[in-house]
C-alpha atoms as a PDB file:
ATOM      1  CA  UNK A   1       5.521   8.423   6.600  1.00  0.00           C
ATOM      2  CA  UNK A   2       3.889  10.812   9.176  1.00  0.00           C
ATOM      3  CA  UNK A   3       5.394  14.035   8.596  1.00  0.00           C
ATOM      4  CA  UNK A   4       7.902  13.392   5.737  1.00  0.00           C
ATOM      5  CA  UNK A   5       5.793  12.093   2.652  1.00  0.00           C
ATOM      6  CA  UNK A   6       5.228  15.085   0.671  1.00  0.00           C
ATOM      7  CA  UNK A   7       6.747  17.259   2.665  1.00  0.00           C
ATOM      8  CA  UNK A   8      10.302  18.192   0.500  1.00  0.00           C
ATOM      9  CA  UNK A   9      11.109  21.006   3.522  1.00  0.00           C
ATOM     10  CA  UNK A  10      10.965  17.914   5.957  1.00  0.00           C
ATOM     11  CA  UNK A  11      12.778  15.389   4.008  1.00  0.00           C
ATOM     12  CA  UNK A  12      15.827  17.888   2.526  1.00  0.00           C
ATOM     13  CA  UNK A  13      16.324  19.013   6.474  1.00  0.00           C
ATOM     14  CA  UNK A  14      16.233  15.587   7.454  1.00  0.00           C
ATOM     15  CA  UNK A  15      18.875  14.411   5.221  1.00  0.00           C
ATOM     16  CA  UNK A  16      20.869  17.750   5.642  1.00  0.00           C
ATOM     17  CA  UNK A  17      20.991  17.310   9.391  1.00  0.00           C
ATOM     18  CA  UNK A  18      22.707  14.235   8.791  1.00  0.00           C
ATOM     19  CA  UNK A  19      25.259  15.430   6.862  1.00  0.00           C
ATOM     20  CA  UNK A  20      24.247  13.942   3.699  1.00  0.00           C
ATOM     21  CA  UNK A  21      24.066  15.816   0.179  1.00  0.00           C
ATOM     22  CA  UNK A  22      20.581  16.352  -0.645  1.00  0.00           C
ATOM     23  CA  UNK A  23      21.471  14.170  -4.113  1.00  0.00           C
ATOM     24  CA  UNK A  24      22.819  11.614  -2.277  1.00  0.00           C
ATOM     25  CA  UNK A  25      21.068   7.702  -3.483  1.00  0.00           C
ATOM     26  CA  UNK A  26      20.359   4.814  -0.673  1.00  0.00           C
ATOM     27  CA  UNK A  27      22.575   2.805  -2.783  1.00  0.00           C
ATOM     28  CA  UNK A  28      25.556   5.444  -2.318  1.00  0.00           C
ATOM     29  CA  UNK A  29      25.568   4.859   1.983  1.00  0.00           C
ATOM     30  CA  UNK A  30      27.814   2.479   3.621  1.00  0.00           C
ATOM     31  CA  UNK A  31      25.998   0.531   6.076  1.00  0.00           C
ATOM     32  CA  UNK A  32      26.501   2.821   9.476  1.00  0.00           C
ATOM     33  CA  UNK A  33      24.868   5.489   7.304  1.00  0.00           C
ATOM     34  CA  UNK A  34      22.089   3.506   6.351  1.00  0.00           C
ATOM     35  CA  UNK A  35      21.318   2.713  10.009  1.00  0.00           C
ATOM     36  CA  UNK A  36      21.667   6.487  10.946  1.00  0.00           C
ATOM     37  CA  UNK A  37      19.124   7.369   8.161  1.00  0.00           C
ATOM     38  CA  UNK A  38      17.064   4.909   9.325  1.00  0.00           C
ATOM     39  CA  UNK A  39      16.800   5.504  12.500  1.00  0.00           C
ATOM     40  CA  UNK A  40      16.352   9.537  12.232  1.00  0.00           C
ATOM     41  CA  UNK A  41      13.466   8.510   9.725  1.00  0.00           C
ATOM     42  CA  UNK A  42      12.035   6.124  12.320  1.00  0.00           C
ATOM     43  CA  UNK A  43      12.581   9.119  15.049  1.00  0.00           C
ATOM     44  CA  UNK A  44      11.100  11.431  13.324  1.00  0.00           C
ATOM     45  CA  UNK A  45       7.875  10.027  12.297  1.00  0.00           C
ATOM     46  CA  UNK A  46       7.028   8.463  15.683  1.00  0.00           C
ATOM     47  CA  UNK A  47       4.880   4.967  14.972  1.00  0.00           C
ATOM     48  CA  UNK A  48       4.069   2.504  17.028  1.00  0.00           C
ATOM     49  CA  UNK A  49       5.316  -0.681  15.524  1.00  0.00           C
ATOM     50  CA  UNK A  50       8.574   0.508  13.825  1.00  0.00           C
ATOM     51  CA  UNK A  51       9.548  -2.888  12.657  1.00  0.00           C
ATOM     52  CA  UNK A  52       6.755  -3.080   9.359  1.00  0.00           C
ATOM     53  CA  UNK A  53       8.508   0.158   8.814  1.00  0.00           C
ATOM     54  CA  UNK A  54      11.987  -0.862   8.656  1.00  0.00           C
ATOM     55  CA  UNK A  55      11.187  -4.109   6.848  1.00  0.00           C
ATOM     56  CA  UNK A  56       9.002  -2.454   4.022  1.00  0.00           C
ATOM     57  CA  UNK A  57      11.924   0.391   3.726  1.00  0.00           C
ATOM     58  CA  UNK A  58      15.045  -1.545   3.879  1.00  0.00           C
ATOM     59  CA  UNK A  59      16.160  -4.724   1.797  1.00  0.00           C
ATOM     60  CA  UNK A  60      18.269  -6.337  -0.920  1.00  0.00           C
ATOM     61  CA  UNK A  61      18.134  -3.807  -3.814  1.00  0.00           C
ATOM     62  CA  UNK A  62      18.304  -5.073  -7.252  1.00  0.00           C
ATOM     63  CA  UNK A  63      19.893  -3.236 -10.054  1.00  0.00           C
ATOM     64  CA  UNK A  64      19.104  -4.047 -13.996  1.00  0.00           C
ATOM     65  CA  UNK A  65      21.850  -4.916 -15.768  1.00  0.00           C
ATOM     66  CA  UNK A  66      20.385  -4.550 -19.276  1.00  0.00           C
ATOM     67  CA  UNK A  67      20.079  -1.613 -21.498  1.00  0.00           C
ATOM     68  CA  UNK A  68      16.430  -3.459 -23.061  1.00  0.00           C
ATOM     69  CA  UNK A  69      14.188  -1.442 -20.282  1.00  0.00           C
ATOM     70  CA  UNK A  70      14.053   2.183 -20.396  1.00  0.00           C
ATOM     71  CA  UNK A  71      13.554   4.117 -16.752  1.00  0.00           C
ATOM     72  CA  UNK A  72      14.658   3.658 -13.634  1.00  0.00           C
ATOM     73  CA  UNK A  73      17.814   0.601 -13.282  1.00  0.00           C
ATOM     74  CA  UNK A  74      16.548   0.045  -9.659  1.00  0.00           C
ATOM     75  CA  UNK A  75      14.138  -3.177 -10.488  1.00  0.00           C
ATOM     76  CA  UNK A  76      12.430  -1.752  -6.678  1.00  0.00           C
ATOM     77  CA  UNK A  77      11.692   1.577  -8.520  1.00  0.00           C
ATOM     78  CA  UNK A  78      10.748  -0.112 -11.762  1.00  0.00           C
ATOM     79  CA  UNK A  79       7.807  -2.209 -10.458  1.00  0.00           C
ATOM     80  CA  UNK A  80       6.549   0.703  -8.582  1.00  0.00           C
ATOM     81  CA  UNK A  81       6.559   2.524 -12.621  1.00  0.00           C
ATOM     82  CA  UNK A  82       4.593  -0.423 -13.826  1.00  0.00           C
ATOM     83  CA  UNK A  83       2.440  -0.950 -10.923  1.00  0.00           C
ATOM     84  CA  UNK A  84       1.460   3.205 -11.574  1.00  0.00           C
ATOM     85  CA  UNK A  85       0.505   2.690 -15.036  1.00  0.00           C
ATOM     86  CA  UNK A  86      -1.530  -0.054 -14.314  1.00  0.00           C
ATOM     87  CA  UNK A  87      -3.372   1.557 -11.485  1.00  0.00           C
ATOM     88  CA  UNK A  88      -3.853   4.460 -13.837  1.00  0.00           C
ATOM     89  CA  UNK A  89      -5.143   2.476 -16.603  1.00  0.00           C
ATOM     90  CA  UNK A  90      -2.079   3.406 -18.904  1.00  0.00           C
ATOM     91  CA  UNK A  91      -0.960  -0.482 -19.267  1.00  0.00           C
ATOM     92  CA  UNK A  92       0.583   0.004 -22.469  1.00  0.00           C
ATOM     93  CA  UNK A  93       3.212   3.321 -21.605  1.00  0.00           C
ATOM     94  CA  UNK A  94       4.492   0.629 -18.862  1.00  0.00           C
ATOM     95  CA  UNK A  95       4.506  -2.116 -21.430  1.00  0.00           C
ATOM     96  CA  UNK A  96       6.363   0.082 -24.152  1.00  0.00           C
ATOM     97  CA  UNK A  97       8.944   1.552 -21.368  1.00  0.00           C
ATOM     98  CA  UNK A  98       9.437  -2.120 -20.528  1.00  0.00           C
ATOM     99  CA  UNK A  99      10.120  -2.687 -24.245  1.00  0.00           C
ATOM    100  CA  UNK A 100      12.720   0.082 -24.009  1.00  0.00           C
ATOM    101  CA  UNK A 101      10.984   3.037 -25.507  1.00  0.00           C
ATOM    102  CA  UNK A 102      12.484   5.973 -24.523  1.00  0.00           C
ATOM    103  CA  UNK A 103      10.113   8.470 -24.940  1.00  0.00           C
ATOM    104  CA  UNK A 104       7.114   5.956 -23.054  1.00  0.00           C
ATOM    105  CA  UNK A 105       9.734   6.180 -20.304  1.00  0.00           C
ATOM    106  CA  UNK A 106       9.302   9.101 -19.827  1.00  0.00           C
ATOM    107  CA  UNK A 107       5.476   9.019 -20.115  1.00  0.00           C
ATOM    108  CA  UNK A 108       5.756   6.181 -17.606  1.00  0.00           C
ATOM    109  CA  UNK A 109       7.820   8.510 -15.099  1.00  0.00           C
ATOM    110  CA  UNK A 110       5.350  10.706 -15.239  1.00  0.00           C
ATOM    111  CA  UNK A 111       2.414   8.779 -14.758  1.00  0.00           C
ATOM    112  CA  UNK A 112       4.482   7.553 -11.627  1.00  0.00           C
ATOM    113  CA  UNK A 113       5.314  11.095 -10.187  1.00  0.00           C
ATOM    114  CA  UNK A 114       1.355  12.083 -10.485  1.00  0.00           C
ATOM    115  CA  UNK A 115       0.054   8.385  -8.820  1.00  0.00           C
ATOM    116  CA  UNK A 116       2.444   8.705  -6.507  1.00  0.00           C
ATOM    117  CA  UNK A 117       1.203  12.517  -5.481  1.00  0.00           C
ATOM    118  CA  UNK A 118      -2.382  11.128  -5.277  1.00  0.00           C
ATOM    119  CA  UNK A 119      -1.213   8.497  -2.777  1.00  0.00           C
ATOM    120  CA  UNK A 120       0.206  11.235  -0.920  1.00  0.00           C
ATOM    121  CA  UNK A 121      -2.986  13.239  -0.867  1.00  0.00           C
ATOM    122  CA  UNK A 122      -4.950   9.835   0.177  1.00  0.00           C
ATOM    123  CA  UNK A 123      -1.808   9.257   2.743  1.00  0.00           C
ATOM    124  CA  UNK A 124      -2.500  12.585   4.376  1.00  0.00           C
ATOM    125  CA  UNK A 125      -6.444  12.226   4.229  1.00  0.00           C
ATOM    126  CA  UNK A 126      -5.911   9.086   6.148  1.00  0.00           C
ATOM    127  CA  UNK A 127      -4.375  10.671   8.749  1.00  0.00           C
ATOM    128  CA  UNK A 128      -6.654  13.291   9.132  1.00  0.00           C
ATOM    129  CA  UNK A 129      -9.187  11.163   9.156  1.00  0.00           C
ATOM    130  CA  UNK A 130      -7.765   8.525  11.661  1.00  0.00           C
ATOM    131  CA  UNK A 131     -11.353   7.879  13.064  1.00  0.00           C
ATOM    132  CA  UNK A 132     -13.221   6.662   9.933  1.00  0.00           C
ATOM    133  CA  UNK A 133     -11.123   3.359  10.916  1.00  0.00           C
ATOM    134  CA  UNK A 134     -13.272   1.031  12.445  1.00  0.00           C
ATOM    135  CA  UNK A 135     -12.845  -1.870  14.743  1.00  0.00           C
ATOM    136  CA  UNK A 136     -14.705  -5.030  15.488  1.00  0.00           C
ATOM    137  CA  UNK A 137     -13.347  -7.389  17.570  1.00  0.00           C
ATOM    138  CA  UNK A 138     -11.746  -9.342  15.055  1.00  0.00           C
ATOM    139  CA  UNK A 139     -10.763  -7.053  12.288  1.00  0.00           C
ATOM    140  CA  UNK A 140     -10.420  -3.127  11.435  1.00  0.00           C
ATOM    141  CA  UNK A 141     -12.214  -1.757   8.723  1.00  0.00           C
ATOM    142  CA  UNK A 142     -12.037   1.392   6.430  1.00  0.00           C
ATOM    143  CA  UNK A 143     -15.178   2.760   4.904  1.00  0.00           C
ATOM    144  CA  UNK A 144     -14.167   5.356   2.047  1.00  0.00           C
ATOM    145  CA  UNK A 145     -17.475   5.102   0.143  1.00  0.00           C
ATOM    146  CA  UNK A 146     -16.422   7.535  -2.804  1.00  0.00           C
ATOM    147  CA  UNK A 147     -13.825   9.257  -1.699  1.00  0.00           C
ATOM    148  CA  UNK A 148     -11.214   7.922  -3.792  1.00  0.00           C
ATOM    149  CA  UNK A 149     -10.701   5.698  -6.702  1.00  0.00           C
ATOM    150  CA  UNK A 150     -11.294   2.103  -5.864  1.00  0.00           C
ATOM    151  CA  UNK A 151      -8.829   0.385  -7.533  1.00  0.00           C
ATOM    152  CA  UNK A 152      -6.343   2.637  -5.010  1.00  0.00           C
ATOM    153  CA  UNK A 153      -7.839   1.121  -1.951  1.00  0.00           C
ATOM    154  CA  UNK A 154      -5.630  -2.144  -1.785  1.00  0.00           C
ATOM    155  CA  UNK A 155      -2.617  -0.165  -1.744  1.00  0.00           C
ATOM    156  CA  UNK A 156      -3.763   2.123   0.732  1.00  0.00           C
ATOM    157  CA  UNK A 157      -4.214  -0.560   2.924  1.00  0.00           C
ATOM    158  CA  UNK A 158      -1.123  -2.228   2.215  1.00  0.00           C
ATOM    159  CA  UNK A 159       1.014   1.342   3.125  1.00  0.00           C
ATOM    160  CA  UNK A 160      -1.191   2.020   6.313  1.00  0.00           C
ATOM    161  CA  UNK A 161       0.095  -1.278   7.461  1.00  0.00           C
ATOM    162  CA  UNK A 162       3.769  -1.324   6.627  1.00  0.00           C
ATOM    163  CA  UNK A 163       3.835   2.559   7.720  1.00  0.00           C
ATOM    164  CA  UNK A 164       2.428   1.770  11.220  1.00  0.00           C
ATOM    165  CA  UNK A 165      -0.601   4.073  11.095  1.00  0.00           C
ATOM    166  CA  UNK A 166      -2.794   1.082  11.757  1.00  0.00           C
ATOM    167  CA  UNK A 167      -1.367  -1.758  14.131  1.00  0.00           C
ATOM    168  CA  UNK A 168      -0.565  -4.938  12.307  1.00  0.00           C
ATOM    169  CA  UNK A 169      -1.991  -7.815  14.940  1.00  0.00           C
ATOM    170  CA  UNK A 170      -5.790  -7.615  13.486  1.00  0.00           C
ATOM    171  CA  UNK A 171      -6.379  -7.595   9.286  1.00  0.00           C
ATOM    172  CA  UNK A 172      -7.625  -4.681   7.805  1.00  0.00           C
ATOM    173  CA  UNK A 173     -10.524  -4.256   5.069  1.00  0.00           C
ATOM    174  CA  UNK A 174     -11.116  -1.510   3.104  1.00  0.00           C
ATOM    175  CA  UNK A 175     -14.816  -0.984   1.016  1.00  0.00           C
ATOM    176  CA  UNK A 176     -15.078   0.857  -1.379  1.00  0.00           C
ATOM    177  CA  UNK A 177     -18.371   2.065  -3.389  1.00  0.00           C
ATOM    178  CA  UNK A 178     -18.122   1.480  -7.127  1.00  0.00           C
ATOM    179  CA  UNK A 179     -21.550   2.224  -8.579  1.00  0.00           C
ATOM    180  CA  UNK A 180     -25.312   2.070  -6.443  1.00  0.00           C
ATOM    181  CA  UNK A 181     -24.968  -1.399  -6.609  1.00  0.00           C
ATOM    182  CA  UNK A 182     -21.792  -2.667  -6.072  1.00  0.00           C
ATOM    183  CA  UNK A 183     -19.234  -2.575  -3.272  1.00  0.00           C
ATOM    184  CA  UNK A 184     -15.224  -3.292  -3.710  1.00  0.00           C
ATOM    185  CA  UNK A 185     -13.699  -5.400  -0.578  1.00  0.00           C
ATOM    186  CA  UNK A 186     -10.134  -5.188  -0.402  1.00  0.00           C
ATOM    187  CA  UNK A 187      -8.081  -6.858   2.749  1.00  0.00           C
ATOM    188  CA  UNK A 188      -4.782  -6.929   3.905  1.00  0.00           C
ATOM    189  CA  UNK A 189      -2.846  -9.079   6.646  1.00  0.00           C
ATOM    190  CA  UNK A 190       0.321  -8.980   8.200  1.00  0.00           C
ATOM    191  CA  UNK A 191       2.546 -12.114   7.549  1.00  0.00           C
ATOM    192  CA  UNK A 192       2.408 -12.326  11.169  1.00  0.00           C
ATOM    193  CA  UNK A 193      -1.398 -12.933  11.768  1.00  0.00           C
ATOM    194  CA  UNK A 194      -1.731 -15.499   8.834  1.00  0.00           C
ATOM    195  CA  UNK A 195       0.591 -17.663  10.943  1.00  0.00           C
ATOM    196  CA  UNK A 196      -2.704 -18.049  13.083  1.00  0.00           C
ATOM    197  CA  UNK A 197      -5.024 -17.162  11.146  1.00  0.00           C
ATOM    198  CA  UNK A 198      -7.115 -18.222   8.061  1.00  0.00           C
ATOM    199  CA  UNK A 199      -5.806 -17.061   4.856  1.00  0.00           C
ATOM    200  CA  UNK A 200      -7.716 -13.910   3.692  1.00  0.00           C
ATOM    201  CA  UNK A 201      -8.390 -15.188  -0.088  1.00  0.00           C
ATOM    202  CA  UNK A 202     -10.504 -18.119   1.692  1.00  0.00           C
ATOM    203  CA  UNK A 203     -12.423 -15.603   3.922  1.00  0.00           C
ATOM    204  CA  UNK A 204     -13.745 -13.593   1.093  1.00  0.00           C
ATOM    205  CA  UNK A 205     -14.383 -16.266  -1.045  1.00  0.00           C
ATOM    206  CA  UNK A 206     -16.598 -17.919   1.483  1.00  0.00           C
ATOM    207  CA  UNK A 207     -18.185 -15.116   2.981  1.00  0.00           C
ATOM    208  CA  UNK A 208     -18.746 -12.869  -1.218  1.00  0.00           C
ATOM    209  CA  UNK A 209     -20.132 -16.084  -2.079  1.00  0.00           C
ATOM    210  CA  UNK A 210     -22.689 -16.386   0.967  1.00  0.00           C
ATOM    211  CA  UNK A 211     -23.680 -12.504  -0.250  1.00  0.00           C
ATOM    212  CA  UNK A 212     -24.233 -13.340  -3.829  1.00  0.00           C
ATOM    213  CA  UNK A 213     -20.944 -11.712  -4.964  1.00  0.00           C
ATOM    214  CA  UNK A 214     -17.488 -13.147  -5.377  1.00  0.00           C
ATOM    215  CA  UNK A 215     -13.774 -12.897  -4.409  1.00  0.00           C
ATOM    216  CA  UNK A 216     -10.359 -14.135  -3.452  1.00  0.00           C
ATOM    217  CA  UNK A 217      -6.959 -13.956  -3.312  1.00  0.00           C
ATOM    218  CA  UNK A 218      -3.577 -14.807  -1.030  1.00  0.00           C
ATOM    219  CA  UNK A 219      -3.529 -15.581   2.498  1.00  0.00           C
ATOM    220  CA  UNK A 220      -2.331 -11.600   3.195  1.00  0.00           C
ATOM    221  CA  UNK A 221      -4.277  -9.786  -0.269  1.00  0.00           C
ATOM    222  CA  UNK A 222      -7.499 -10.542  -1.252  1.00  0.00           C
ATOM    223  CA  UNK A 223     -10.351  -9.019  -2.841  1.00  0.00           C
ATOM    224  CA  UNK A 224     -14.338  -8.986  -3.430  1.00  0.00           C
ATOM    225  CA  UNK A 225     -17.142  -7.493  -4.788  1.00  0.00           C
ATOM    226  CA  UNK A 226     -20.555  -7.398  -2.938  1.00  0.00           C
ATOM    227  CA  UNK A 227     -23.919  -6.261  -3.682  1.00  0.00           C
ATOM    228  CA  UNK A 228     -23.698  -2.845  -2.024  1.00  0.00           C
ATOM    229  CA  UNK A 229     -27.079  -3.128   0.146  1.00  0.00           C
ATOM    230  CA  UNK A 230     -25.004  -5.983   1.769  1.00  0.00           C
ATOM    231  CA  UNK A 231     -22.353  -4.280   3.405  1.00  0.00           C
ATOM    232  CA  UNK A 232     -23.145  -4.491   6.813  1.00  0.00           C
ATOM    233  CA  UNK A 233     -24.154  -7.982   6.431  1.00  0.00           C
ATOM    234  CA  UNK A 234     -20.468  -8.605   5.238  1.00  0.00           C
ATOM    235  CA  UNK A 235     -18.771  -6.951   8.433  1.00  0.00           C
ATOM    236  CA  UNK A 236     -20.436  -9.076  10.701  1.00  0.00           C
ATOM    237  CA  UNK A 237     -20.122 -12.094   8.708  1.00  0.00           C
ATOM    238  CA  UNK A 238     -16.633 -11.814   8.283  1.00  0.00           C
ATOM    239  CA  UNK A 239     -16.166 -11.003  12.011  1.00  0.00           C
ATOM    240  CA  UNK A 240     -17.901 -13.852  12.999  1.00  0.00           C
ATOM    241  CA  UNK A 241     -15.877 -15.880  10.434  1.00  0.00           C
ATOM    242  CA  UNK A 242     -12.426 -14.847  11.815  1.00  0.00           C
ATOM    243  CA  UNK A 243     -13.872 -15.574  15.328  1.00  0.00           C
ATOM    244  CA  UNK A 244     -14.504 -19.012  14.626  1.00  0.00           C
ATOM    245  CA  UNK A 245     -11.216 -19.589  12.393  1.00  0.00           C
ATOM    246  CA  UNK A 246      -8.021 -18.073  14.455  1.00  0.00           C
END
């Protein structure tokens, strides 16, 4: 969120101008003050298409009931631990925590608090680098080469999206170098385009294939990999692809 994520000063004045004490939970607000937070949040950050935001930030919230796992009770909170550990290539801390070892919950909480810091960093990048976004007529692309890990990319996409930094009516595609051969594809979609347009797990698969790599997925995540020398062979392909399929 433009102007709050990673920015403590922000966020504690926010939720002090409310009112609210600073260790206040989401799960402690009636509903009224759940709206007011809301919409300050909303007010604050200034985005175009506040609805992605509202959906991706408010919901059902599911507590654990069991005393098995070991971490956060907010099921929300505890697939964002896992998801961490697996993006950092630390499978088994999230599998132990999930096991109930304490002291791998901890590890695991960790793990989160630094992923989550680098998503932050790539957040902010992102915005300061608004015009490394392409767009074709069909689709909007980001090209981050090497500036980041590329298993991060997907997710990147996937908050740009629900955060209303990039406009949700066209998909977006991220690439992603991996080595001097190989190129990482990942795409995300709105629910709303899919309605009228092709599923992105078929457009990769058809179009990797057709480029000697390979790739798949949902009808709003997918991925591929792609020779590297065949990148720009890929954005028009897939343009022309989408053109043909809405």
């Amino acid at each position: 969120m433009r102007g709050l994520s990673g920015n403590k000063d922000k966020c504690e004045e926010l939720i002090t101008g409310l009112g609210f004490e600073i260790e206040t939970t989401i799960q402690e607000l009636n509903e009224e003050e759940e709206k007011e937070l809301r919409d300050e949040i909303l007010k604050t950050i200034k985005i175009e298409s506040p609805e992605n935001l509202k959906n991706s930030l408010w919901g059902t919230i599911y507590i654990s009931q069991t005393d098995q796992i070991a971490g956060p009770k907010n099921l929300n909170e505890y697939v964002t631990l896992l998801d961490s550990c697996e993006k950092s290539n630390k499978v088994e801390i999230g599998f132990s925590a999930m096991l109930g070892d304490e002291t791998y919950g901890e590890k695991a909480h960790d793990i989160t608090k630094k992923y989550q810091k680098n998503m932050i960093e790539v957040m902010n990048w992102l915005v300061s680098e608004e015009d490394r976004i392409k767009t074709t007529p069909q689709f909007r692309y980001l090209d981050i080469e090497e500036e980041f890990k590329s298993k991060m990319i997907g997710e990147i996409l996937s908050i740009a999206i629900e955060s209303g930094l990039v406009k949700n009516n066209k998909p977006l595609i991220g690439l992603a170098k991996i080595n001097e051969n190989k190129l990482k594809v990942s795409a995300r979609a709105s629910a709303e385009y899919v309605k009228s347009g092709p599923p992105l797990g078929e457009v990769l698969h058809k179009i990797s294939e057709e480029l000697e790599g390979s790739g798949g997925g949902h009808n709003v995540a997918a991925a591929a990999r792609i020779p590297y020398e065949r990148k720009d062979e890929f954005i028009k392909k897939v343009d022309k692809f989408l053109k043909n399929h809405k």
